[in-house]
N, C-alpha and C. Protein backbone atom coordinates (compact mmCIF):
# COMPACT_ATOMS: atom_id res chain seq x y z
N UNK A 1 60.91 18.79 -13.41
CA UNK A 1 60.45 17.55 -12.81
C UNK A 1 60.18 17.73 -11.31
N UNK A 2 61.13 18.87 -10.55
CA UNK A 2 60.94 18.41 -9.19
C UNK A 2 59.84 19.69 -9.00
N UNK A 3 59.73 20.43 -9.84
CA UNK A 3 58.33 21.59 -9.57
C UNK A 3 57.42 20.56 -9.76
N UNK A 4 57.08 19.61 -10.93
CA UNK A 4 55.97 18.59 -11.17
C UNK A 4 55.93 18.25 -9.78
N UNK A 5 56.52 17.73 -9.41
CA UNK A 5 56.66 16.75 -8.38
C UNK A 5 55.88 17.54 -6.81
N UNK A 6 56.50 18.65 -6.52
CA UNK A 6 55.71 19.03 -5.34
C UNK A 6 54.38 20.24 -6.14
N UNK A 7 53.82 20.01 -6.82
CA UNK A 7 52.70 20.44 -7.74
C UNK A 7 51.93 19.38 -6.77
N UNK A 8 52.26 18.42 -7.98
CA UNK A 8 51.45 17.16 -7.44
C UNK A 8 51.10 16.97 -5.58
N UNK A 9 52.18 16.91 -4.96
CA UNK A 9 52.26 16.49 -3.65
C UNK A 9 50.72 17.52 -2.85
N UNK A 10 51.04 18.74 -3.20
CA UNK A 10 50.51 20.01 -2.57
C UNK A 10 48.91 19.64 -3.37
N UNK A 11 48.77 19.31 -4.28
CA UNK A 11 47.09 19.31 -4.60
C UNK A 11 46.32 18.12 -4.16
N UNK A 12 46.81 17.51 -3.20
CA UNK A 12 46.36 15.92 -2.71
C UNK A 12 44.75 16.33 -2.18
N UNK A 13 43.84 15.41 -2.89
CA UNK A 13 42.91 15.59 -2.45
C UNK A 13 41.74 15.35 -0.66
N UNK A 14 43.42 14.30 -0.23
CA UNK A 14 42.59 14.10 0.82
C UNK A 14 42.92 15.18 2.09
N UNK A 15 42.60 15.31 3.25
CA UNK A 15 42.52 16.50 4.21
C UNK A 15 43.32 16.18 4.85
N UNK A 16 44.02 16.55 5.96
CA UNK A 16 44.47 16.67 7.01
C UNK A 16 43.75 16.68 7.77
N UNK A 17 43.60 16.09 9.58
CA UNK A 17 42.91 15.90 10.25
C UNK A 17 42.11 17.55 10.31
N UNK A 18 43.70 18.18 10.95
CA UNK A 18 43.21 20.56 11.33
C UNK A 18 42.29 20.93 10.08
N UNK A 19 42.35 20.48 9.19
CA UNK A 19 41.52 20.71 8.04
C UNK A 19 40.18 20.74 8.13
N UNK A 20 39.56 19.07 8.49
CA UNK A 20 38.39 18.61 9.04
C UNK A 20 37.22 19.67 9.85
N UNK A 21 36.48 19.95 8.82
CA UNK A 21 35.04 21.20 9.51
C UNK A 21 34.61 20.81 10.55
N UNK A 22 34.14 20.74 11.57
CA UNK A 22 33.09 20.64 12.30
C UNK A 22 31.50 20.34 11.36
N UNK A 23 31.10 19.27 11.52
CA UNK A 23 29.84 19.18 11.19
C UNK A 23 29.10 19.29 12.54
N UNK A 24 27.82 20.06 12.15
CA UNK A 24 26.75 20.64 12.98
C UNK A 24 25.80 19.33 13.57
N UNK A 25 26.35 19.71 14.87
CA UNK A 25 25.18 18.08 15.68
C UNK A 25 24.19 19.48 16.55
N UNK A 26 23.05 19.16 16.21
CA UNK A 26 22.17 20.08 17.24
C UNK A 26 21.93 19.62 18.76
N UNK A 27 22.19 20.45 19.63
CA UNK A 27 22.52 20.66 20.78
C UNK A 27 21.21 20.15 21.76
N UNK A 28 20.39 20.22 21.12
CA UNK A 28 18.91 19.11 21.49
C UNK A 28 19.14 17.38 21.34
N UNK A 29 20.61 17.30 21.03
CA UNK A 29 20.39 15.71 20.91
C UNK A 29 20.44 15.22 22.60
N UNK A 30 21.54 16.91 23.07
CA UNK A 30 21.95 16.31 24.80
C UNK A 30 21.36 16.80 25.24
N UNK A 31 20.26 17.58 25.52
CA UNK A 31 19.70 18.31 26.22
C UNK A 31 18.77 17.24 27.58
N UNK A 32 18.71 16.15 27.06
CA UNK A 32 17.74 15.45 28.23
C UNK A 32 18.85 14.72 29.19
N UNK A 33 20.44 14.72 29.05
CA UNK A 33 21.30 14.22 30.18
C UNK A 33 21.71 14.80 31.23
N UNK A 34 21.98 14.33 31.97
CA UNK A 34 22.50 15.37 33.43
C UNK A 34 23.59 16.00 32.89
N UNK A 35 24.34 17.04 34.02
CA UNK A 35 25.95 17.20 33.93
C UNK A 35 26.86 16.41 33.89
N UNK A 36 26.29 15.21 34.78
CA UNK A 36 27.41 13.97 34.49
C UNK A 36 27.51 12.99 33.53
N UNK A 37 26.38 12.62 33.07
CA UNK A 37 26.02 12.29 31.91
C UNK A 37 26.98 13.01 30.69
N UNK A 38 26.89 14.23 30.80
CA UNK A 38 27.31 14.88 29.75
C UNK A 38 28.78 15.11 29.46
N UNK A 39 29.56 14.98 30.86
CA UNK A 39 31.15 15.09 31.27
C UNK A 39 31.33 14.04 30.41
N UNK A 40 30.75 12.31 30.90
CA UNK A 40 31.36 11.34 30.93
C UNK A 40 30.87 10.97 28.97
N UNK A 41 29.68 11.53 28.51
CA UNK A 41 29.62 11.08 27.37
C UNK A 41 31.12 12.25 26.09
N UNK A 42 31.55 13.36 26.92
CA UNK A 42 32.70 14.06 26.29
C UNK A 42 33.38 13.62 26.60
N UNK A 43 33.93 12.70 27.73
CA UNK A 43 34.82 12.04 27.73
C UNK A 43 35.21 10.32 27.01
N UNK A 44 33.84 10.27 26.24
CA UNK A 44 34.13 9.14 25.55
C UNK A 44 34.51 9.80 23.94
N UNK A 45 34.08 11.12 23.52
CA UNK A 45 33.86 11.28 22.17
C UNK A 45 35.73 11.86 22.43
N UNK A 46 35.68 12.33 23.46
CA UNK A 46 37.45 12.57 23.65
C UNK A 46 38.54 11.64 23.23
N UNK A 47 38.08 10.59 23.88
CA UNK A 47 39.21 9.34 23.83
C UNK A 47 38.83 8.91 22.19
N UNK A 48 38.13 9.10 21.41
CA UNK A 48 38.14 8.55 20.38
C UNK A 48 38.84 9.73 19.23
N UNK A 49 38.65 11.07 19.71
CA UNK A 49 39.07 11.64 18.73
C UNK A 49 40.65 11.65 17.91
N UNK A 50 41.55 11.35 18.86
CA UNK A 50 42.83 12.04 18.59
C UNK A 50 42.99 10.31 17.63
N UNK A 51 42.24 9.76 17.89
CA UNK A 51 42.54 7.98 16.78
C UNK A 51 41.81 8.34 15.95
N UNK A 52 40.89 9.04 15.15
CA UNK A 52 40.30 9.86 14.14
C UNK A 52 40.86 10.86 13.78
N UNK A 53 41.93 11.78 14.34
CA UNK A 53 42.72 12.26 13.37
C UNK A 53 43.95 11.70 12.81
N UNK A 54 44.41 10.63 14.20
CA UNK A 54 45.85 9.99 13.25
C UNK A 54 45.39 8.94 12.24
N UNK A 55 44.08 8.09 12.29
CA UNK A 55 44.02 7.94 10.63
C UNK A 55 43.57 8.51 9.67
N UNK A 56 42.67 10.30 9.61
CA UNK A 56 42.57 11.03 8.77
C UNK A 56 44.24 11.41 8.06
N UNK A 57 45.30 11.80 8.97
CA UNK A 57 45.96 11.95 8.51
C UNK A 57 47.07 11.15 8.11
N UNK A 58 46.86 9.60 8.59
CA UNK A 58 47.51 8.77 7.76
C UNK A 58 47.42 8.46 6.33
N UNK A 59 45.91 8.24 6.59
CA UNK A 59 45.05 8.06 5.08
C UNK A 59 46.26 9.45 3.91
N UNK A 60 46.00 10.83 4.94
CA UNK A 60 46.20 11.70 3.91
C UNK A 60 48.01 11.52 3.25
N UNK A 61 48.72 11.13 4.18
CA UNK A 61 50.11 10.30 3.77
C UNK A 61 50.01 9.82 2.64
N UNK A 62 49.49 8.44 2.94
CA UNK A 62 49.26 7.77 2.21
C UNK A 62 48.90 7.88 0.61
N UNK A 63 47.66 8.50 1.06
CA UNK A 63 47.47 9.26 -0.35
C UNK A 63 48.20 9.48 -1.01
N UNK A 64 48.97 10.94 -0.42
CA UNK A 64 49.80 11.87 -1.06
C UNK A 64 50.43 10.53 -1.85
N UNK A 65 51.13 9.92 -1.41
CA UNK A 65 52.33 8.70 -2.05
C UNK A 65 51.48 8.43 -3.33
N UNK A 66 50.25 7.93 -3.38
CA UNK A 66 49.51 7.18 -4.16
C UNK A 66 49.24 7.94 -5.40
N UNK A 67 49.17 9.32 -5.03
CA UNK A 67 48.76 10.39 -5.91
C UNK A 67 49.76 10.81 -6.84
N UNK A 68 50.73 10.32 -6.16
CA UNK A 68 52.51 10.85 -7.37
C UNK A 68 52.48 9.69 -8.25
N UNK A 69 52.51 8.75 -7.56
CA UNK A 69 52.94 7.12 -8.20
C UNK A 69 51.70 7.82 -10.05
N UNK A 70 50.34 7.64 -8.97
CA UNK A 70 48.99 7.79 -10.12
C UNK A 70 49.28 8.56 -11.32
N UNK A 71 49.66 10.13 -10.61
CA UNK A 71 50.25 11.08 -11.83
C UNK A 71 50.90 10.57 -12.84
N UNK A 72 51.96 10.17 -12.56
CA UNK A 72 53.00 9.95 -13.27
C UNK A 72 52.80 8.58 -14.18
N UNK A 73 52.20 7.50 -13.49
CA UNK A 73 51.97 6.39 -13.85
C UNK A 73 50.54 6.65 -15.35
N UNK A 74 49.56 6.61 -15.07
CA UNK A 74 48.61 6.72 -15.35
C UNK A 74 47.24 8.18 -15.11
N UNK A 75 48.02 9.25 -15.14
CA UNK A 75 46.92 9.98 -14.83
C UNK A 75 45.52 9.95 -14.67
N UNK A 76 44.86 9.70 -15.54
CA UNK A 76 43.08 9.34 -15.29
C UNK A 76 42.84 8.75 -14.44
N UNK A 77 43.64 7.81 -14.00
CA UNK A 77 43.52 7.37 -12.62
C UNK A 77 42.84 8.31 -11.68
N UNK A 78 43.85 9.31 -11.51
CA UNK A 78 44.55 9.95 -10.57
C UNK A 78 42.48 10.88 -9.80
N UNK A 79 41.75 10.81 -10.74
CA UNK A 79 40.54 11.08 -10.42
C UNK A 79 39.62 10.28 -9.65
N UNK A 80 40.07 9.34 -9.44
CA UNK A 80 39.40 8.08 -9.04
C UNK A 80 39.48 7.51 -8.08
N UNK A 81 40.65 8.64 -6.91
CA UNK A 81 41.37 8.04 -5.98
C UNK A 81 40.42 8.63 -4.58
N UNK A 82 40.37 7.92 -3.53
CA UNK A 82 39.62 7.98 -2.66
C UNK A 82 40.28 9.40 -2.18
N UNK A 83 39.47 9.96 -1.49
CA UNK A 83 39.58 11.38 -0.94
C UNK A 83 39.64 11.34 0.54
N UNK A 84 39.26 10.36 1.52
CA UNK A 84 39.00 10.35 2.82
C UNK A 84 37.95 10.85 3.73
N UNK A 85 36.90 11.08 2.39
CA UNK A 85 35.71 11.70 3.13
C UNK A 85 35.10 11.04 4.30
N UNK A 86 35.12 9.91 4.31
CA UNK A 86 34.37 8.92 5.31
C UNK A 86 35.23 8.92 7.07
N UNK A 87 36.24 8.91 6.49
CA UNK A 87 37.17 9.25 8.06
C UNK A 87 37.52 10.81 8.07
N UNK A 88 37.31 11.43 7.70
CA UNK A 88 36.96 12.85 7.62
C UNK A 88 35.59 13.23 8.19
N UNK A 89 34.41 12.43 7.44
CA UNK A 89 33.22 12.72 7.90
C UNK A 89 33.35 12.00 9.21
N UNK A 90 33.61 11.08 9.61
CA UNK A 90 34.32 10.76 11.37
C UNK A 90 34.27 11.65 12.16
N UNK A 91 35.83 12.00 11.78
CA UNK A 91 36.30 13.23 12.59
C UNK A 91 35.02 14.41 12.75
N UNK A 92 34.95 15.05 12.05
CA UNK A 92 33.41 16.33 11.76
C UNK A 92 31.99 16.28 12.62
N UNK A 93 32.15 14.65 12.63
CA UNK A 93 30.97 14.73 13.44
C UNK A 93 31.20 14.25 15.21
N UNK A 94 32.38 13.53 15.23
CA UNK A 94 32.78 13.78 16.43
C UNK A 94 32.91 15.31 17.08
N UNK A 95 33.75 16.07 16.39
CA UNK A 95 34.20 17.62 16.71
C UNK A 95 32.53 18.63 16.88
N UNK A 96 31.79 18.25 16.12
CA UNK A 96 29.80 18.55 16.18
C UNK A 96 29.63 17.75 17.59
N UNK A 97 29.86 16.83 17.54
CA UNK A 97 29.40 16.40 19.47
C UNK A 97 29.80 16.80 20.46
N UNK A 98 31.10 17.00 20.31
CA UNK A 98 31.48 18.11 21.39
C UNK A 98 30.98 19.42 21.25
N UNK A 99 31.10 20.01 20.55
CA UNK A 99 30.57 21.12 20.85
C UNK A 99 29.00 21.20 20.95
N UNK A 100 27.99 20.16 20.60
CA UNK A 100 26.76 20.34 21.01
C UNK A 100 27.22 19.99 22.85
N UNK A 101 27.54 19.11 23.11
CA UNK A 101 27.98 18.44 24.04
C UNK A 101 28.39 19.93 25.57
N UNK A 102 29.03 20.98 24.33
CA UNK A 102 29.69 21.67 25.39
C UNK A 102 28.73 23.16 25.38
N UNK A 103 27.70 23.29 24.37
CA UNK A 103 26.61 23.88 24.50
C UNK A 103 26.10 23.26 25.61
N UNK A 104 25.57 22.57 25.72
CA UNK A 104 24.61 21.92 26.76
C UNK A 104 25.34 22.84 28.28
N UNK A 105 26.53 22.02 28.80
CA UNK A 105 26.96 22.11 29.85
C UNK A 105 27.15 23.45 29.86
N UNK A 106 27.37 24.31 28.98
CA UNK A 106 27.06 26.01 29.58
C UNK A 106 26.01 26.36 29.67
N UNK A 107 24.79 25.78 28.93
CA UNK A 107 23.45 25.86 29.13
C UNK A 107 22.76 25.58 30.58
N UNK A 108 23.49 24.59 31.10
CA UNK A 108 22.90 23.97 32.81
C UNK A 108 23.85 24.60 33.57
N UNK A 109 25.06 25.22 33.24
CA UNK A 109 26.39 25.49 34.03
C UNK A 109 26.50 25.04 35.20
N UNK A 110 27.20 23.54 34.36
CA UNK A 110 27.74 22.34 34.69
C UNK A 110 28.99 22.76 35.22
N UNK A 111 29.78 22.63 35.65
CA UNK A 111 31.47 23.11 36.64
C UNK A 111 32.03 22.21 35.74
């Protein structure tokens, strides 16, 4: 029962924030802003990120809980259960703006 049990826990389908890829933002989206422009627009995708991983990885908490209850309860369920792609895909494309973001500023070498 308690092997079932962290079976289950460990195959949770949703991610962890460290998990979360980088999705690819092309580096031509910043190319027409200044250096400062470009500081102050990383400093907005900054302040938003670290609240895009604590609910990627709340969600993934959460889950996990939802995913034992499901197992055990009703399996077929257990396919049906949201994955967190959408606050995942969040995170991915924030982490793609910065780094187009930080292409740029080595491109003009911005300080």
């Amino acid at each position: 029962l308690i092997l079932s049990f962290l079976i289950i826990v460990s195959c949770s389908s949703a991610k962890k924030s460290s998990e979360v890829t980088t999705k690819y933002v092309p580096a031509s989206q910043y190319a027409g802003l200044s250096c400062e422009q470009l500081i102050a627009e990383a400093e907005i995708i900054r302040a938003r990120t670290p609240g895009l991983a604590a609910a990627v990885d709340k969600h993934r908490k959460n889950q996990t809980g939802v995913e034992v209850v499901t197992w055990v309860l009703f399996w077929p369920a257990a396919f049906l259960l949201d994955d967190g792609s959408e606050m995942s895909s969040e995170l991915a494309e924030a982490k793609g703006q910065l780094e187009a973001i930080q292409q740029n500023l080595i491109s003009k070498k911005c300080g």
